[in-house]
C-alpha atoms as a PDB file:
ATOM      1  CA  UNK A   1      78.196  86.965  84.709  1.00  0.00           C
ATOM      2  CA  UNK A   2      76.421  89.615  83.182  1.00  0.00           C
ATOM      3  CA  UNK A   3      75.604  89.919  79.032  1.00  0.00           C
ATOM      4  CA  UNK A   4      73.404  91.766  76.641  1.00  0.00           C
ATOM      5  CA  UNK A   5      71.326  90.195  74.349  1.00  0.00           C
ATOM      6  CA  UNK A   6      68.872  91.480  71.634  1.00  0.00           C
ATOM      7  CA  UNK A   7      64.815  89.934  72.158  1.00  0.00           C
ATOM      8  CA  UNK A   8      62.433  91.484  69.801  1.00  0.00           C
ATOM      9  CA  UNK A   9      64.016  94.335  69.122  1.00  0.00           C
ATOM     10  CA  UNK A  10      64.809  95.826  72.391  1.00  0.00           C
ATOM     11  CA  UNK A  11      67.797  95.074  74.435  1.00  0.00           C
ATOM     12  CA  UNK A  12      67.717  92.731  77.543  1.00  0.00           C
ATOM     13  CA  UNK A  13      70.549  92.394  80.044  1.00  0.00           C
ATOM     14  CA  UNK A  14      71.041  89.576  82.171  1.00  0.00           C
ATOM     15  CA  UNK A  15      72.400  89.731  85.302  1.00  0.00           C
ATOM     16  CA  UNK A  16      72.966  86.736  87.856  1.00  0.00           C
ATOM     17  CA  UNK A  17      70.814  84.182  86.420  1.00  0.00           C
ATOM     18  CA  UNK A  18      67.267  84.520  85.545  1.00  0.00           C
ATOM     19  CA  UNK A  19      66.714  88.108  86.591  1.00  0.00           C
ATOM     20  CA  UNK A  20      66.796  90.438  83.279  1.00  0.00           C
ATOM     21  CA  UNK A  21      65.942  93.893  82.683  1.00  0.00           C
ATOM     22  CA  UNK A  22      65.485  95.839  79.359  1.00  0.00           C
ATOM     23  CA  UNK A  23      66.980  99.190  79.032  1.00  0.00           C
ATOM     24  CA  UNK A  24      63.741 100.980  79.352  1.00  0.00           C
ATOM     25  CA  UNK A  25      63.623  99.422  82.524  1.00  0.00           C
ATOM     26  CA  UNK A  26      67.034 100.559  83.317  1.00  0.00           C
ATOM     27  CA  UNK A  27      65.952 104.321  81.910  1.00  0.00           C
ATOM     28  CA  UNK A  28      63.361 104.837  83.786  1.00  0.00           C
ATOM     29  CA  UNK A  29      64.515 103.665  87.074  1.00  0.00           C
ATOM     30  CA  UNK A  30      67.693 105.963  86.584  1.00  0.00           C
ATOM     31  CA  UNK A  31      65.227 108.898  85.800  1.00  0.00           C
ATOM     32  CA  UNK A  32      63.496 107.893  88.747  1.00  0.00           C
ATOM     33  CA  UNK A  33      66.820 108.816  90.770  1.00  0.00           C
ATOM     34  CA  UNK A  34      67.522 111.742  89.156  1.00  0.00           C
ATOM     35  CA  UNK A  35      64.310 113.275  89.906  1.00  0.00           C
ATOM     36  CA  UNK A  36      65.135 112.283  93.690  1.00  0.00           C
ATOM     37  CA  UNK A  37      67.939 113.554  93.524  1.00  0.00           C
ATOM     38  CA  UNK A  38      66.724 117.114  92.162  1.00  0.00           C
ATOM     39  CA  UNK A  39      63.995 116.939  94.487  1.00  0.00           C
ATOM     40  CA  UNK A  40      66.046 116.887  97.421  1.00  0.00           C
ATOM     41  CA  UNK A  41      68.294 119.241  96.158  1.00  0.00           C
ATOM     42  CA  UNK A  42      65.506 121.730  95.469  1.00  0.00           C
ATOM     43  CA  UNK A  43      63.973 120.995  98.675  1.00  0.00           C
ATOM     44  CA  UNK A  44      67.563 122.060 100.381  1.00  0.00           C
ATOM     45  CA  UNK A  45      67.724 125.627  98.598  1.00  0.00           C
ATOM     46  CA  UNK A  46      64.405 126.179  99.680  1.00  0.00           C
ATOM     47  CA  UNK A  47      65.317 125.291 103.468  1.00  0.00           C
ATOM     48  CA  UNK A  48      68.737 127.756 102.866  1.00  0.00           C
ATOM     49  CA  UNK A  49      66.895 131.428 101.913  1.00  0.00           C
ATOM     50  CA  UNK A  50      67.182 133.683 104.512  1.00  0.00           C
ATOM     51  CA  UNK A  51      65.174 134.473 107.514  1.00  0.00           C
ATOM     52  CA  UNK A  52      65.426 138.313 107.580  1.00  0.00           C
ATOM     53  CA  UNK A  53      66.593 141.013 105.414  1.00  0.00           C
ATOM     54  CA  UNK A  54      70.128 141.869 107.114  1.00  0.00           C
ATOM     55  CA  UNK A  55      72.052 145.371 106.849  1.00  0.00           C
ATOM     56  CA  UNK A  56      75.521 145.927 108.671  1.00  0.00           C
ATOM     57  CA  UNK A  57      78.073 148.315 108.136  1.00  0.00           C
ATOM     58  CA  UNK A  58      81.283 147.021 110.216  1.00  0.00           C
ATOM     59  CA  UNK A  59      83.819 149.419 111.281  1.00  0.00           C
ATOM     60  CA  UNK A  60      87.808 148.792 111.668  1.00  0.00           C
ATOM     61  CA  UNK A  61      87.968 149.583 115.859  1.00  0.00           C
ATOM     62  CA  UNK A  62      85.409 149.256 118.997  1.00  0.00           C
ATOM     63  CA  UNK A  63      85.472 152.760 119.006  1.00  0.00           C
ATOM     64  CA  UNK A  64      83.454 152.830 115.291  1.00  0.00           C
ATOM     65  CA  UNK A  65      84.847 155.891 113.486  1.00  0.00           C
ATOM     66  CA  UNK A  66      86.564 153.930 110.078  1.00  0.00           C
ATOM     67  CA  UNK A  67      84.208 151.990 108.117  1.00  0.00           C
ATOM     68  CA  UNK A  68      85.828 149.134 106.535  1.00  0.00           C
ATOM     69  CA  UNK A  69      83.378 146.618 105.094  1.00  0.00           C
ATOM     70  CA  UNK A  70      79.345 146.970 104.475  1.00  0.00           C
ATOM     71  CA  UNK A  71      77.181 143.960 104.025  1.00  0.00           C
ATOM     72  CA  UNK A  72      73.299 143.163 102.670  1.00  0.00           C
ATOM     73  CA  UNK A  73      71.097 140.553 102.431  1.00  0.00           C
ATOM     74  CA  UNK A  74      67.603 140.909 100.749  1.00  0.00           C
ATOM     75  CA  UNK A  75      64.745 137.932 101.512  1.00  0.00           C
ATOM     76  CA  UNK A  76      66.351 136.731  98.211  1.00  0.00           C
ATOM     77  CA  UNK A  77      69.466 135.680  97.434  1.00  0.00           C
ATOM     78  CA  UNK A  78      69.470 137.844  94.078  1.00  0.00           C
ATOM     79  CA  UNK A  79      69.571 140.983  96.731  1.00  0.00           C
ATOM     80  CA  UNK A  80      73.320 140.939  98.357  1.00  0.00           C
ATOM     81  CA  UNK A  81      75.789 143.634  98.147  1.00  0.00           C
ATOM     82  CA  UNK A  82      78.625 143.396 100.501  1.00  0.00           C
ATOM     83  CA  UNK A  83      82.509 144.963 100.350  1.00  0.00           C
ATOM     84  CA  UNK A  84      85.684 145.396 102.617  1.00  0.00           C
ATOM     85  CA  UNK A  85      86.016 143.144 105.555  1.00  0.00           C
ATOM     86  CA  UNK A  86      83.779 141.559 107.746  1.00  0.00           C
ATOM     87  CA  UNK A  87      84.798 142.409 111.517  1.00  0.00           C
ATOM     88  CA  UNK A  88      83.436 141.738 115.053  1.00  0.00           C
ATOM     89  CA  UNK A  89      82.783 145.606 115.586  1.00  0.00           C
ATOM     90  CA  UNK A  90      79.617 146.577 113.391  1.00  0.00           C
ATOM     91  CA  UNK A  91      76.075 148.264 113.768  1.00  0.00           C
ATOM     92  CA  UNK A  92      73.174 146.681 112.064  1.00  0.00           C
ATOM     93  CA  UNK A  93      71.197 149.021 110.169  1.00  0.00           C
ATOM     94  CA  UNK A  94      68.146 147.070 109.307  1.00  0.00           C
ATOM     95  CA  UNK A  95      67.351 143.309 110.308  1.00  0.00           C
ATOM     96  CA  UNK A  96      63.870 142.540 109.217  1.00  0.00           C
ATOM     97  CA  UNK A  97      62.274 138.841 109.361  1.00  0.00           C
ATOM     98  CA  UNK A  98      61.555 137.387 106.356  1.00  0.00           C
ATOM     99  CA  UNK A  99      57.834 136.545 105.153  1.00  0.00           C
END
């Protein structure tokens, strides 16, 4: 059964028996898994840019003459444009590996 008590001025909680933990204890090993957690969060982003700088400009037929969608993507993600549709029948412009 677990309780709180007050020792000293700080709070203590027991849980199952003898084992008690004060809430800075409890604080600082929840920080402790926050910062994991933002770590590997941050640590996925960086793993998710882009590998090369991407132009295409897709057309509505194989044979290319009606341009229905365009689409961009920069070595960052705050350089994207893209409109209309996305289809199988485009020409890439520009495809340039990433640094």
């Amino acid at each position: 059964m677990s309780y709180i008590t007050t020792h000293h001025g700080h709070q203590r909680i027991k849980i199952k028996g003898n084992n008690d933990v004060t809430s800075k204890e409890m604080e600082i090993a929840m920080k402790k898994k926050i910062l994991l957690g933002l770590m590997a969060l941050v640590s996925s982003v960086v793993f998710a840019l882009p590998v090369a700088t991407v132009e295409r400009t897709y057309y509505a037929t194989p044979e290319m003459k009606e341009v229905v969608g365009y689409f961009f993507q920069g070595c960052t993600f705050s350089a994207h444009t893209s409109w209309g549709v996305k289809t199988p029948y485009y020409i890439v412009g520009m495809e340039i590996p990433c640094n």
